[in-house]
Protein backbone atom coordinates (compact mmCIF):
# COMPACT_ATOMS: atom_id res chain seq x y z
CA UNK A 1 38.27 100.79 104.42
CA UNK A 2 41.83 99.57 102.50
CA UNK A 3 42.25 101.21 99.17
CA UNK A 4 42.82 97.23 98.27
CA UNK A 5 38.96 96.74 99.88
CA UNK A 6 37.30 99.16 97.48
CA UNK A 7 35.35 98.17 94.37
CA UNK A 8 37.08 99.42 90.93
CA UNK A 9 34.10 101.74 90.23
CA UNK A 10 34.47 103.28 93.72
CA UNK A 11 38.45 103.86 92.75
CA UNK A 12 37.42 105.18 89.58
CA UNK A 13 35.72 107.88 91.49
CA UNK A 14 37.86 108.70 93.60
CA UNK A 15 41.23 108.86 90.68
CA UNK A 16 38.79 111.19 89.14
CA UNK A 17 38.26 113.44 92.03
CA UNK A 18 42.06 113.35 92.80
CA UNK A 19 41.54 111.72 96.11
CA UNK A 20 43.93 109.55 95.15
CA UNK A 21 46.64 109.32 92.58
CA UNK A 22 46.95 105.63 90.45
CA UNK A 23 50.16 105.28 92.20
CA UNK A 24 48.70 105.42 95.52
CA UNK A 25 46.29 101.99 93.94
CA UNK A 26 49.29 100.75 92.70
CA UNK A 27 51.38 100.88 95.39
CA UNK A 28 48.95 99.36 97.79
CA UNK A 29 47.98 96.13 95.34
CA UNK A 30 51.60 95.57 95.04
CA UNK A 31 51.83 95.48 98.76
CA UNK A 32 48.68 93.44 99.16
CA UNK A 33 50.48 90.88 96.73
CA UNK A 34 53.88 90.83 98.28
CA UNK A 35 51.66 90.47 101.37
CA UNK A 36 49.48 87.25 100.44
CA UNK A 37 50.77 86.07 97.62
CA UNK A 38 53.00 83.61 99.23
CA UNK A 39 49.78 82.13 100.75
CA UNK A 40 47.47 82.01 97.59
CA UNK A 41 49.76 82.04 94.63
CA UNK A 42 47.71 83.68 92.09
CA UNK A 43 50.49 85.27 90.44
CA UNK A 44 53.18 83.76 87.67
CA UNK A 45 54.33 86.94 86.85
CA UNK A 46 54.11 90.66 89.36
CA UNK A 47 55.37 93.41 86.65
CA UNK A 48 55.81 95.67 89.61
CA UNK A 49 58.33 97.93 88.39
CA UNK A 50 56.36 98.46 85.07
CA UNK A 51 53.56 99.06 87.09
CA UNK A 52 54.64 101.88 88.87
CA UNK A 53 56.33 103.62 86.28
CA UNK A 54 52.52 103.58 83.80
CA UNK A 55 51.10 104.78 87.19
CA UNK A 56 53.30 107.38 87.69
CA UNK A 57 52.60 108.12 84.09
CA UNK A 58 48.78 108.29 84.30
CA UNK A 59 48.78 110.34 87.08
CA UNK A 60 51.36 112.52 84.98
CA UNK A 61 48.71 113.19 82.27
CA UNK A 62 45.82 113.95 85.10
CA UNK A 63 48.00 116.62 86.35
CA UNK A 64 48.77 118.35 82.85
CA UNK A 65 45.19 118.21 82.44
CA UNK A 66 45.31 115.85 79.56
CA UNK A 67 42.79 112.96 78.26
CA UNK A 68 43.28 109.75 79.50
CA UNK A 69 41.52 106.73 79.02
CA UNK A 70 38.24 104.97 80.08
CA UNK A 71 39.51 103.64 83.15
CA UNK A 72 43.01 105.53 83.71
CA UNK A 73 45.23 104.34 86.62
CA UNK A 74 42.87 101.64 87.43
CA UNK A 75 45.01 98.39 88.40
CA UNK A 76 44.28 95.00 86.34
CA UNK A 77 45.57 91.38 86.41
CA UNK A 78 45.67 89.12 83.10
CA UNK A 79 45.30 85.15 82.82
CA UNK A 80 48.84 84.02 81.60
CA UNK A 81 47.39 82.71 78.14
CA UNK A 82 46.66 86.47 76.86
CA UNK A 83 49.59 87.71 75.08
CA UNK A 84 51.33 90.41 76.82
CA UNK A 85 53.76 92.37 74.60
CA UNK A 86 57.55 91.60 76.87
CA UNK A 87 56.21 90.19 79.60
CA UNK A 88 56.36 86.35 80.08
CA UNK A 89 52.89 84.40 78.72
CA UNK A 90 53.77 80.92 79.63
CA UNK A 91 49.87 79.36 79.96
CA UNK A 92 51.33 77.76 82.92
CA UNK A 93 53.07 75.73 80.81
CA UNK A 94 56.77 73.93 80.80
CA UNK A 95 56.21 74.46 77.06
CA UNK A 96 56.10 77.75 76.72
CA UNK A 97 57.95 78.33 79.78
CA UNK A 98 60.88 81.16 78.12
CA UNK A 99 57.89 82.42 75.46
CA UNK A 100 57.82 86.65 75.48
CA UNK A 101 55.36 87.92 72.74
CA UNK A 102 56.52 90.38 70.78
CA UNK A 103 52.45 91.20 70.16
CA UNK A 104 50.06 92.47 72.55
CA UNK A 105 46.52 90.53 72.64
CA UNK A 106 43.55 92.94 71.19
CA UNK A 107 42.20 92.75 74.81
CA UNK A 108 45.38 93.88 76.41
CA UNK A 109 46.17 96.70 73.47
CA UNK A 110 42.00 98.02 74.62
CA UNK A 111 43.88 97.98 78.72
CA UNK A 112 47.14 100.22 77.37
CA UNK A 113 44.52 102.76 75.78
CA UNK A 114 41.91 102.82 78.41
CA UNK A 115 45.45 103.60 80.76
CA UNK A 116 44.80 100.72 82.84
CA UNK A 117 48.14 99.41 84.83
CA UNK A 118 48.85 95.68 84.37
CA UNK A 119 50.03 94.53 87.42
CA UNK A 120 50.95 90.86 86.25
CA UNK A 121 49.93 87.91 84.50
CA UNK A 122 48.02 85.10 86.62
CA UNK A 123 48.27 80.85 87.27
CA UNK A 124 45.75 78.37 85.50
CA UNK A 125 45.71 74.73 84.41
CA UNK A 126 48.03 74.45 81.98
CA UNK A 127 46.40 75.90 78.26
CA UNK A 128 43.62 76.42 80.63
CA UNK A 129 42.21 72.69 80.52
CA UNK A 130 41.38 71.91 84.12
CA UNK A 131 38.81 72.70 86.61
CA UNK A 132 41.17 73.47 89.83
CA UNK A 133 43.91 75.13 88.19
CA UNK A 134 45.86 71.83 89.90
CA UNK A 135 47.60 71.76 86.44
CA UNK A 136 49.80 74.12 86.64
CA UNK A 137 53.53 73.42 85.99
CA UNK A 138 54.25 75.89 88.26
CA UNK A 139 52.42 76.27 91.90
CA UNK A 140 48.86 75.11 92.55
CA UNK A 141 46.98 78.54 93.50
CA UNK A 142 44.85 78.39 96.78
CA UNK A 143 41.15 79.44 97.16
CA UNK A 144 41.48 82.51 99.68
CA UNK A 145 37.93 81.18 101.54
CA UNK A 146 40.16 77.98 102.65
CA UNK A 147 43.64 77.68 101.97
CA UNK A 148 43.57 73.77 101.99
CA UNK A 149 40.82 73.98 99.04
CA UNK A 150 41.01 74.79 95.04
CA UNK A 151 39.94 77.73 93.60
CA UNK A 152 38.32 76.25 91.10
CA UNK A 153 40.01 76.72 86.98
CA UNK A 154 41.56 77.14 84.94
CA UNK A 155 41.07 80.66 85.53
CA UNK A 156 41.71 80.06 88.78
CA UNK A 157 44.54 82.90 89.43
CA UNK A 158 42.03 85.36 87.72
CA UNK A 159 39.33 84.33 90.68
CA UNK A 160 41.62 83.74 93.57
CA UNK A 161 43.29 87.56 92.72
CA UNK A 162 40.15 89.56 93.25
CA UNK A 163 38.73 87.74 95.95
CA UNK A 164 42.18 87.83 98.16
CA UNK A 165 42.15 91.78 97.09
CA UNK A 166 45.22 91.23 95.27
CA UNK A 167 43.64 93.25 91.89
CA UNK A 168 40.24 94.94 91.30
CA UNK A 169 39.56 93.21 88.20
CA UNK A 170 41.17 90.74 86.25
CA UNK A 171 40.53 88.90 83.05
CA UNK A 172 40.11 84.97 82.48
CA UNK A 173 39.14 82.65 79.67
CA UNK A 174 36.18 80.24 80.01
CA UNK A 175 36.17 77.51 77.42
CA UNK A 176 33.76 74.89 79.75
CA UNK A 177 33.22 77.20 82.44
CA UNK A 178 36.80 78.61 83.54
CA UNK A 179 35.97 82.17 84.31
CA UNK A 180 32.15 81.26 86.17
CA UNK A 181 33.80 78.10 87.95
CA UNK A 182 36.05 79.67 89.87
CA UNK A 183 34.10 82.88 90.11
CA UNK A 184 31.59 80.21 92.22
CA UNK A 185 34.20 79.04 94.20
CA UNK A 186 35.84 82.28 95.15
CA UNK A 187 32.57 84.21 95.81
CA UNK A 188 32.92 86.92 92.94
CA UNK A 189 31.30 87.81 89.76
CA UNK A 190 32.34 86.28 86.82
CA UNK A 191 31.34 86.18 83.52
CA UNK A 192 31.54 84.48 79.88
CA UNK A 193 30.13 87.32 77.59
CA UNK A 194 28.20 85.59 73.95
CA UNK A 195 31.19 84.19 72.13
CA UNK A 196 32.28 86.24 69.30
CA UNK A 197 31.81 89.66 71.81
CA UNK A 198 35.45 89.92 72.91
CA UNK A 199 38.36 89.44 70.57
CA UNK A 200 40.18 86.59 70.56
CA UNK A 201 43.28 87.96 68.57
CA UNK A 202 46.13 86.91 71.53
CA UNK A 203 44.67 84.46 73.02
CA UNK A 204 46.43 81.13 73.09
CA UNK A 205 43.89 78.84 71.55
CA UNK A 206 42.69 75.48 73.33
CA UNK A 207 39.19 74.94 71.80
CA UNK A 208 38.68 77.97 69.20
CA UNK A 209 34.87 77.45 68.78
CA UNK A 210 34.58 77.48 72.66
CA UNK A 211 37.28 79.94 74.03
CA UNK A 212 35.94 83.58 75.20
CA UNK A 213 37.77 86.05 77.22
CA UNK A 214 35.53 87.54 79.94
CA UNK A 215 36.30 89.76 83.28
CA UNK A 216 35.84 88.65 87.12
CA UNK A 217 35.43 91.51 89.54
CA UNK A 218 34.13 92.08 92.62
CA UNK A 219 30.85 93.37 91.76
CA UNK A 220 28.46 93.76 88.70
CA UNK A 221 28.64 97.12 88.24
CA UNK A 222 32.83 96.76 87.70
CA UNK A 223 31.89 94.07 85.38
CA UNK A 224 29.73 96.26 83.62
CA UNK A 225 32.46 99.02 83.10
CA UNK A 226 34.95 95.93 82.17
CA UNK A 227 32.62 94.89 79.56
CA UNK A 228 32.62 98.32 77.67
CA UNK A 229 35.89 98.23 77.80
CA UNK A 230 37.18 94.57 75.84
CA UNK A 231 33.56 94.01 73.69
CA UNK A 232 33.61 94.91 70.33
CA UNK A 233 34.68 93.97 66.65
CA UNK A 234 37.66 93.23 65.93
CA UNK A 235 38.99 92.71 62.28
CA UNK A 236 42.00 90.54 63.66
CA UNK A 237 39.33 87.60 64.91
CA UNK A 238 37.24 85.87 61.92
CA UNK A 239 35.03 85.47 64.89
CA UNK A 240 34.33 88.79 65.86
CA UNK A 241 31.11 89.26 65.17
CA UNK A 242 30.20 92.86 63.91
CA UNK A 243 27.56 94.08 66.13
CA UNK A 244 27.05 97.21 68.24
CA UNK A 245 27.84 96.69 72.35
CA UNK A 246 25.91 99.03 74.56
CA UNK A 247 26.75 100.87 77.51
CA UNK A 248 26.16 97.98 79.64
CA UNK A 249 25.91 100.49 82.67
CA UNK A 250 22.71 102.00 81.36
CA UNK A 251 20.96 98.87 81.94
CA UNK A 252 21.52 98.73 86.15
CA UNK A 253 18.32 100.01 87.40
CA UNK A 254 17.44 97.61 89.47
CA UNK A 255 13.99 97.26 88.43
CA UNK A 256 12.83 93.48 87.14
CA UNK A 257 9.04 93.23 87.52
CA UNK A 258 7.78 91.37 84.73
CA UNK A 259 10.96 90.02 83.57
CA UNK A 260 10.23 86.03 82.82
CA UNK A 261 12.86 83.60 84.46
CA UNK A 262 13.44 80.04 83.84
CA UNK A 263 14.45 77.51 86.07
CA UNK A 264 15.77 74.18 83.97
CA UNK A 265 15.05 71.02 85.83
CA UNK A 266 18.00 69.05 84.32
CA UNK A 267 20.05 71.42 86.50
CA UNK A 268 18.84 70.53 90.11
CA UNK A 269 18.89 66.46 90.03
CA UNK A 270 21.62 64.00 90.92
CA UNK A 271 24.50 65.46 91.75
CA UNK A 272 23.61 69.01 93.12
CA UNK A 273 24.74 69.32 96.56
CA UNK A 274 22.10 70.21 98.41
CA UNK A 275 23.12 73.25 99.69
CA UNK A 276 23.91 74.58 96.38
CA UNK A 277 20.33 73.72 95.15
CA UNK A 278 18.87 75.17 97.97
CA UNK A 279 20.82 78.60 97.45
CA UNK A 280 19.73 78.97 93.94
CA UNK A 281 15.97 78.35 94.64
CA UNK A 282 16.14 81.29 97.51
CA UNK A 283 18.21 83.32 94.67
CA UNK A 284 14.65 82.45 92.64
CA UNK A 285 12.10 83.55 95.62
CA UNK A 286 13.86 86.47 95.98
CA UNK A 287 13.78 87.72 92.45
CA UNK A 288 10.09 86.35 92.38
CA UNK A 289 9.18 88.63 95.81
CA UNK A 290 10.96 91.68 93.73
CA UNK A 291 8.08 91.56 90.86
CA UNK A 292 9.58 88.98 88.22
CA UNK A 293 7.88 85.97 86.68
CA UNK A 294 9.81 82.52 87.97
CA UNK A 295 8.61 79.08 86.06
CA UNK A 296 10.42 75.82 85.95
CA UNK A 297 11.29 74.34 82.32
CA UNK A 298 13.06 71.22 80.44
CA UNK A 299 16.06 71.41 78.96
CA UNK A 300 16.56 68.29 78.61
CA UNK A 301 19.38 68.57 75.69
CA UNK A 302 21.60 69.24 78.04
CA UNK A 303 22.24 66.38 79.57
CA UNK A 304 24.63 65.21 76.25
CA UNK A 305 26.76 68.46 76.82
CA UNK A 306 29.32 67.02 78.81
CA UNK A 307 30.58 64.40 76.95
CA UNK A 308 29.39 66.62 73.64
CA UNK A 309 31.67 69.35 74.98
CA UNK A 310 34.93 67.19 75.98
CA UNK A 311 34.59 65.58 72.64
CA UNK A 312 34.74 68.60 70.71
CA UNK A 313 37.34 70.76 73.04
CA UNK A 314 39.70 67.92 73.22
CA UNK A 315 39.79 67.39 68.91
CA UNK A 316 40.51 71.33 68.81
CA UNK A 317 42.67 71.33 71.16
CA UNK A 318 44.91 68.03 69.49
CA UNK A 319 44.67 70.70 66.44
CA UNK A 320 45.68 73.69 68.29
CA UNK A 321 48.45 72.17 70.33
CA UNK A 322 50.15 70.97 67.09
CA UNK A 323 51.92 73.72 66.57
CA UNK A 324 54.23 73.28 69.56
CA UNK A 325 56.70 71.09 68.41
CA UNK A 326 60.30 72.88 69.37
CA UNK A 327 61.04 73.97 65.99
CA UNK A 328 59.64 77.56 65.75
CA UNK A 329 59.75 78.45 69.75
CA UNK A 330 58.80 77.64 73.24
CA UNK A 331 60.37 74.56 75.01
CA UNK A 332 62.94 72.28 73.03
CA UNK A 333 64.33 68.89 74.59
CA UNK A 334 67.62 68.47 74.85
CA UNK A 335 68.45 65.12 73.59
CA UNK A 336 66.80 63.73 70.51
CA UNK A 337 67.48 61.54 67.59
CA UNK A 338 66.37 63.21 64.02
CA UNK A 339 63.06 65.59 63.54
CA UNK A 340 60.50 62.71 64.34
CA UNK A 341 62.35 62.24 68.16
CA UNK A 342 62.51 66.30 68.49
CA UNK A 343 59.19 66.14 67.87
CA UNK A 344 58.30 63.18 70.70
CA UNK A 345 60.65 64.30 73.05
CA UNK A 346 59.43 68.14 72.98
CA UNK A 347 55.91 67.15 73.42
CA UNK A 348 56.46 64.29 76.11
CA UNK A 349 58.52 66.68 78.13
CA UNK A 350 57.09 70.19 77.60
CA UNK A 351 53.26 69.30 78.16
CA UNK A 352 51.50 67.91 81.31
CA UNK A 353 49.52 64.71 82.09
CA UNK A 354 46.25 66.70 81.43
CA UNK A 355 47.66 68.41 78.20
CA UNK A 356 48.58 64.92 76.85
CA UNK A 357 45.39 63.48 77.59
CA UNK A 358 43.18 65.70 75.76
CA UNK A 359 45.63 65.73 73.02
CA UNK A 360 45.06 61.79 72.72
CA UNK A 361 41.18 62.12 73.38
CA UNK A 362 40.78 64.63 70.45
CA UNK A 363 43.38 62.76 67.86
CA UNK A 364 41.36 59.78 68.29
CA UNK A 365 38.17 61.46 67.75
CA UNK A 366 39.53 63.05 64.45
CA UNK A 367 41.40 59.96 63.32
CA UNK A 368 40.40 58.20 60.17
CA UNK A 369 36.79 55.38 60.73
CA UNK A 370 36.07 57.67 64.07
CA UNK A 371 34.98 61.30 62.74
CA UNK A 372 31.71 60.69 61.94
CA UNK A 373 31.03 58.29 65.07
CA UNK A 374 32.33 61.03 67.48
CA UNK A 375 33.55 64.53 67.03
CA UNK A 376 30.69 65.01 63.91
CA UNK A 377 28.15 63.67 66.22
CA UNK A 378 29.44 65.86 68.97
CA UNK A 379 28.80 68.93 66.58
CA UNK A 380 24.88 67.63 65.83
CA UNK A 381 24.09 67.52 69.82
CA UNK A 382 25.63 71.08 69.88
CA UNK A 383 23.23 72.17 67.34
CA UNK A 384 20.53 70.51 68.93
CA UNK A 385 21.98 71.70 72.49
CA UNK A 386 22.00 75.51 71.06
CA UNK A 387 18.71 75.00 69.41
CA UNK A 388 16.87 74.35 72.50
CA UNK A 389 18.42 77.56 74.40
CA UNK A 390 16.98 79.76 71.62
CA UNK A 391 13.80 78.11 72.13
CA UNK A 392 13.63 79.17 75.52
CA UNK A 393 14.83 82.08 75.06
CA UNK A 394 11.87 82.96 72.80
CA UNK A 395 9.16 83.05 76.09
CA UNK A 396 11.97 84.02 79.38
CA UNK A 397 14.23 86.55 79.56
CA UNK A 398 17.09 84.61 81.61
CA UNK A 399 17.96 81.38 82.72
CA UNK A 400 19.00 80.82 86.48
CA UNK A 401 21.29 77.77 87.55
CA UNK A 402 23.78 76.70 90.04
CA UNK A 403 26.96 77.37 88.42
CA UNK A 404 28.67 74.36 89.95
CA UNK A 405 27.29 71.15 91.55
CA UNK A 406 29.40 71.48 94.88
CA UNK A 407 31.33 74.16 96.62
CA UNK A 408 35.24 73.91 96.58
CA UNK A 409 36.91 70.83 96.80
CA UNK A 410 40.33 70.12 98.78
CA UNK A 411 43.51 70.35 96.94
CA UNK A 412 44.27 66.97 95.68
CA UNK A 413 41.11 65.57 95.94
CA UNK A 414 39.91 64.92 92.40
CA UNK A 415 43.19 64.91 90.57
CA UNK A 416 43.40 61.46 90.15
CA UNK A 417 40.27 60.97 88.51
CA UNK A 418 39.81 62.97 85.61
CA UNK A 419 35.91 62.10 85.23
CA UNK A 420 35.08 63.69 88.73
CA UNK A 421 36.62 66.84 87.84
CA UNK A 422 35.14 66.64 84.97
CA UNK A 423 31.80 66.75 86.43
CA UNK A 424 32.06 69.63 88.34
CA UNK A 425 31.53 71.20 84.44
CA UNK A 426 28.57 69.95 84.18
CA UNK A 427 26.35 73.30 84.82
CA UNK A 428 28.58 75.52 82.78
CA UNK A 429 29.31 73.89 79.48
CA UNK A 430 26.10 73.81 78.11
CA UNK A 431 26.59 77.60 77.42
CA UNK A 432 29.61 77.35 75.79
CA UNK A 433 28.12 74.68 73.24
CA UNK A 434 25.21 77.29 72.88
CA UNK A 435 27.49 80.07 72.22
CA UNK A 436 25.26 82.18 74.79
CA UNK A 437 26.33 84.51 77.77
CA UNK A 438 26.52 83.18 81.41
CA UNK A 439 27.10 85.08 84.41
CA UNK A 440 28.14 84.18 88.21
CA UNK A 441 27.43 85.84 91.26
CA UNK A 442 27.79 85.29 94.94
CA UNK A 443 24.80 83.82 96.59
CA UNK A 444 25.96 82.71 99.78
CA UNK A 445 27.92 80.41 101.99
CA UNK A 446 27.70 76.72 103.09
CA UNK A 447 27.71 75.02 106.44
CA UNK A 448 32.09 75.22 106.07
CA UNK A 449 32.47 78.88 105.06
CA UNK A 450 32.59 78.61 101.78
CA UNK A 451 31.03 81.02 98.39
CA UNK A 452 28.09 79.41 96.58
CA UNK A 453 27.47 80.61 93.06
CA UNK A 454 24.31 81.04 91.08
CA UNK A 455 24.75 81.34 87.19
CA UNK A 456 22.24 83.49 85.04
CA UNK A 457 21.90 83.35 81.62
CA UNK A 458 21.09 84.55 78.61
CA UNK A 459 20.63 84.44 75.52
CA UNK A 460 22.87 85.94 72.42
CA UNK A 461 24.76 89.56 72.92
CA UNK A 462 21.95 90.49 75.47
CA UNK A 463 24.86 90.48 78.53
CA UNK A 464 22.72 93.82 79.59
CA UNK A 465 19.83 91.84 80.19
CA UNK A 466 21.99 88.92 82.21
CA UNK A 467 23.53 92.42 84.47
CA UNK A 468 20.28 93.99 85.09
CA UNK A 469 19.24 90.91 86.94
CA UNK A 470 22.71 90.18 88.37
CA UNK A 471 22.51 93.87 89.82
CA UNK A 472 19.21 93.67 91.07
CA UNK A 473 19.79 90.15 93.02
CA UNK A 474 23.04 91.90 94.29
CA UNK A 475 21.57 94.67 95.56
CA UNK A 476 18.51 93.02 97.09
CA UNK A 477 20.30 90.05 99.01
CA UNK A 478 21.74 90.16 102.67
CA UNK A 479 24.60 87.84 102.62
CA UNK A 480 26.50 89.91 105.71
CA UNK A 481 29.72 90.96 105.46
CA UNK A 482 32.42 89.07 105.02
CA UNK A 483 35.71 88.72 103.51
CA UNK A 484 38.82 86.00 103.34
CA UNK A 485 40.81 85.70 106.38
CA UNK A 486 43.87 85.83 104.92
C-alpha cells in the first residue's frame, strides 16, 4: 500500500516507530498533488516548499530526541477561509484575492503546536455559500468518484483532497451542511462538531451563529484524533463555550447494544432518492442486528429549516460581508467616482453572483417594516427547531439520516437554479439551527459508482457518543474495496 493510501492514525504509527520520517509523508502527498491535482483541483494554494522545510524540521526534533507535538509530521490541508499566517486566504474569492493574514486562525496556531505540516489551503464556493463549490472565482473542483460530477460544498476542496489521497486530513467549515455534504458525496467522514466546540477566532465569518470548523478524514478513528486536537475553549471566540472535551478515542469500542436510535420520518419522504433511503435503512438493520434499539420518530419542525436557515444565514452574512468595501484591504476597483461609487464598484466587481444574492436576501430581511415578518420569525422556528432535537434527545441516544437527498450531481447542472441547490441542504441544516453535532460516513455506492452518505447525530458536546456509533457501523459494514480511479 502507497504511503498516500494509509489512514493518518496508521502514519502516526509508523512516524512514531521511525518507519518513516514526515518528509518521506510529505514528499509523497506533494507528489500525489502534482500528480492529480490538475484533474480534481482541490487546491488554491500547495505551500510545498514550506512544507518540506517544517518536515524536515519535525523529523529534526525526533532525531534529537525531543518532544514534539500530538500529531508531529502528520500532513494537513486547510479550507481557504481559515486564516493562515503568510500564506494566501482568499475564500475563493476575487475580493480577497491579494489578502495574506498577518494572524494565524486558533485552529491553525493548535496544527503549528501539534507539528502538523500544512500542505496548502483548499477551493470552496466563494465565503463558503454554495453546495458544489461551483462558486469559486477560481476553478470548479471535481468529485474524484466522477470527474464530470461536483463534489459537493462549499467545503468541497476539503472533501475532494482526502478522498483523491491528496492529504490525510483536512479541515472545512459547515454553516448548512458544508463539511457533511461533500463528505456524502466524496465517500469520507465528515463532521460538524456542537457549535461553540472549535474556535472560531480566524475564520472568515459568513453566518456567525451557524459557522463551525470541523475535520474530514478518511476514517473515524482519524477524526477522532482530529477532534482532540482543534476542540476546546478559546478566550478569542465569545462563542467558545467553556466545557471540558474528552479523549474522543476512549469512546471507540465498538460495542452499541442498548444504545436507542431514532429514525425521523420527515427525513425519508419526497425528495429522497431512493437509493439513498434505501442505504440508510440497511445502515439502521445493521446497527439493529449489532444489539441497539432502532424506532422511527417525528420531527416534524424540521420541515421550516430550510427556508428558516437561508433566512437567517443570508441577514448575517449581508452583516458580515459589510466590511469589504476596498477601503481597509482586499480587492479595490479601479475606476470610481467619490466613496459611495468605491463602495458600488468594489462590491459589484469583487463578489460573485451567489455572494450578491445572499447579500440582497439578508438586507431585505433586516431592512426597516421586514424584521419582524422574516429574519425574527426565522429565529422563533430555530428555537422551536432546536427545542424539538432536545426533546428527542431526552429518550435516543443518536439520530440517523441521509445526509443528502441524492448522490452527486453533474457539474453545471443546478447552477442556474439556486432553489435546487438549495435543496440538496435540506437534511443537514436542521443541525446547524439546533446547534447540535452531525456526523457523515460512507455507506455505500449507487447503481453509477458513486459514495452514499448516512448522517448521525447527536445531541450537544456528546461528539463521543455520535463516534462510537460511527466506529461501530464502520467496522461492521462490507462495502468492498474500492477507491477513485484517478
Amino acid at each position: 500500500m502507497q504511503i498516500v493510501e494509509k489512514n493518518a492514525h496508521e502514519l502516526i504509527e509508523l512516524l512514531n516507530k521511525k518507519e518513516l520520517s514526515s518528509q518521506e509523508i510529505t514528499e509523497a502527498y506533494l507528489n500525489r498533488i502534482q500528480e492529480v491535482d490538475s484533474k480534481v483541483e482541490a487546491f488554491i494554494t500547495v505551500c510545498d516548499k514550506q512544507a518540506i522545510d517544517k518536515a524536515k524540521q519535525i523529523d529534526e526534533k525526533r532525531a534529537k530526541g525531543e518532544s514534539v507535538g500530538m500529531l508531529a509530521g502528520l500532513p494537513i490541508a486547510l479550507k481557504d477561509n481559515i486564516c493562515t499566517e503568510g500564506i494566501l486566504t482568499s475564500c475563493a474569492s476575487k475580493m480577497l484575492g491579494n489578502f495574506v493574514p498577518p494572524y494565524d486562525a486558533t485552529v491553525t496556531k493548535k496544527i503549528k503546536k501539534a507539528d502538523m505540516v500544512i500542505l496548502g489551503k483548499l477551493n470552496m464556493d466563494e465565503f463558503a455559500m454554495g453546495s458544489s463549490t461551483e462558486n469559486s472565482a477560481y476553478k470548479k473542483t471535481k468529485n474524484p468518484w466522477a470527474l464530470d460530477r461536483v463534489p459537493g460544498g462549499s467545503s468541497g476542496g476539503s472533501a475532494a483532497s482526502v478522498a483523491a489521497f491528496e492529504t490525510p486530513i483536512s479541515l472545512g467549515s459547515d454553516t448548512g451542511g458544508s463539511i457533511r455534504q461533500p463528505a456524502h458525496y466524496c465517500g469520507i467522514v465528515g463532521m460538524k462538531p456542537t457549535y461553540g466546540s472549535v474556535s472560531r477566532y480566524g475564520l472568515v465569518a459568513f453566518a456567525s451563529s451557524l459557522d463551525q470548523i470541523g475535520p474530514l478524514t478518511k476514517d473515524v478513528k482519524d477524526m477522532a484524533l482530529t477532534l482532540n486536537l482543534i476542540c476546546g475553549h478559546d478566550r478569542m471566540d465569545s462563542t467558545s463555550a467553556k466545557i471540558e472535551h474528552p479523549d474522543f478515542t476512549k469512546n471507540l469500542t465498538g460495542d452499541i447494544k442498548g444504545m436507542k436510535i431514532a429514525l425521523p420520518k420527515e427525513f425519508f419522504g419526497d425528495g429522497i432518492n431512493s437509493e439513498v433511503k434505501e442505504s440508510t435503512l440497511k445502515v439502521a438493520r445493521l446497527l439493529e442486528s449489532m444489539g441497539a434499539i432502532v424506532e422511527e420518530i417525528s420531527l416534524d419542525m424540521t420541515k421550516y429549516a430550510l427556508p428558516a436557515y437561508y433566512m437567517i444565514s443570508s441577514a448575517e452574512a449581508s452583516s458580515n460581508l459589510a466590511r469589504f468595501d476596498g477601503v481597509k484591504y482586499g480587492f479595490r476597483a479601479d475606476k470610481y467616482e467619490g466613496l459611495l461609487d468605491l463602495y458600488k464598484q468594489t462590491r459589484d466587481e469583487g463578489f460573485g453572483d451567489e455572494v450578491k444574492r445572499r447579500i440582497l436576501l439578508g438586507t431585505y430581511a433586516l431592512s426597516s417594516g421586514y424584521y419582524d415578518a422574516y429574519y425574527k420569525k426565522a429565529q422563533q422556528t430555530r428555537t422551536l427547531i432546536k427545542n424539538q432535537f432536545d426533546d428527542a434527545f431526552k429518550k435516543y441516544d443518536v439520530i440517523l439520516t441521509p445526509t443528502g437527498p441524492n448522490t452527486a450531481f453533474k457539474i453545471g447542472e443546478k447552477i442556474s437554479n439556486p432553489v435546487e441547490m438549495y435543496m440538496e441542504d435540506i437534511c443537514t441544516v436542521p443541525i446547524n439551527i439546533a446547534g447540535i453535532p452531525a456526523l457523515s460516513i460512507n455507506s455505500g455506492f449507487d447503481n453509477n459508482g458513486l459514495p452514499i452518505g448516512v448522517q448521525f447525530v447527536g445531541k450537544a458536546f456528546d461528539e463521543s457518543t455520535l463516534l462510537k456509533v460511527a466506529f461501530a457501523y464502520e467496522n461492521s459494514r462490507d462495502l468492498g474495496l474500492k477507491k477513485p480511479n484517478l
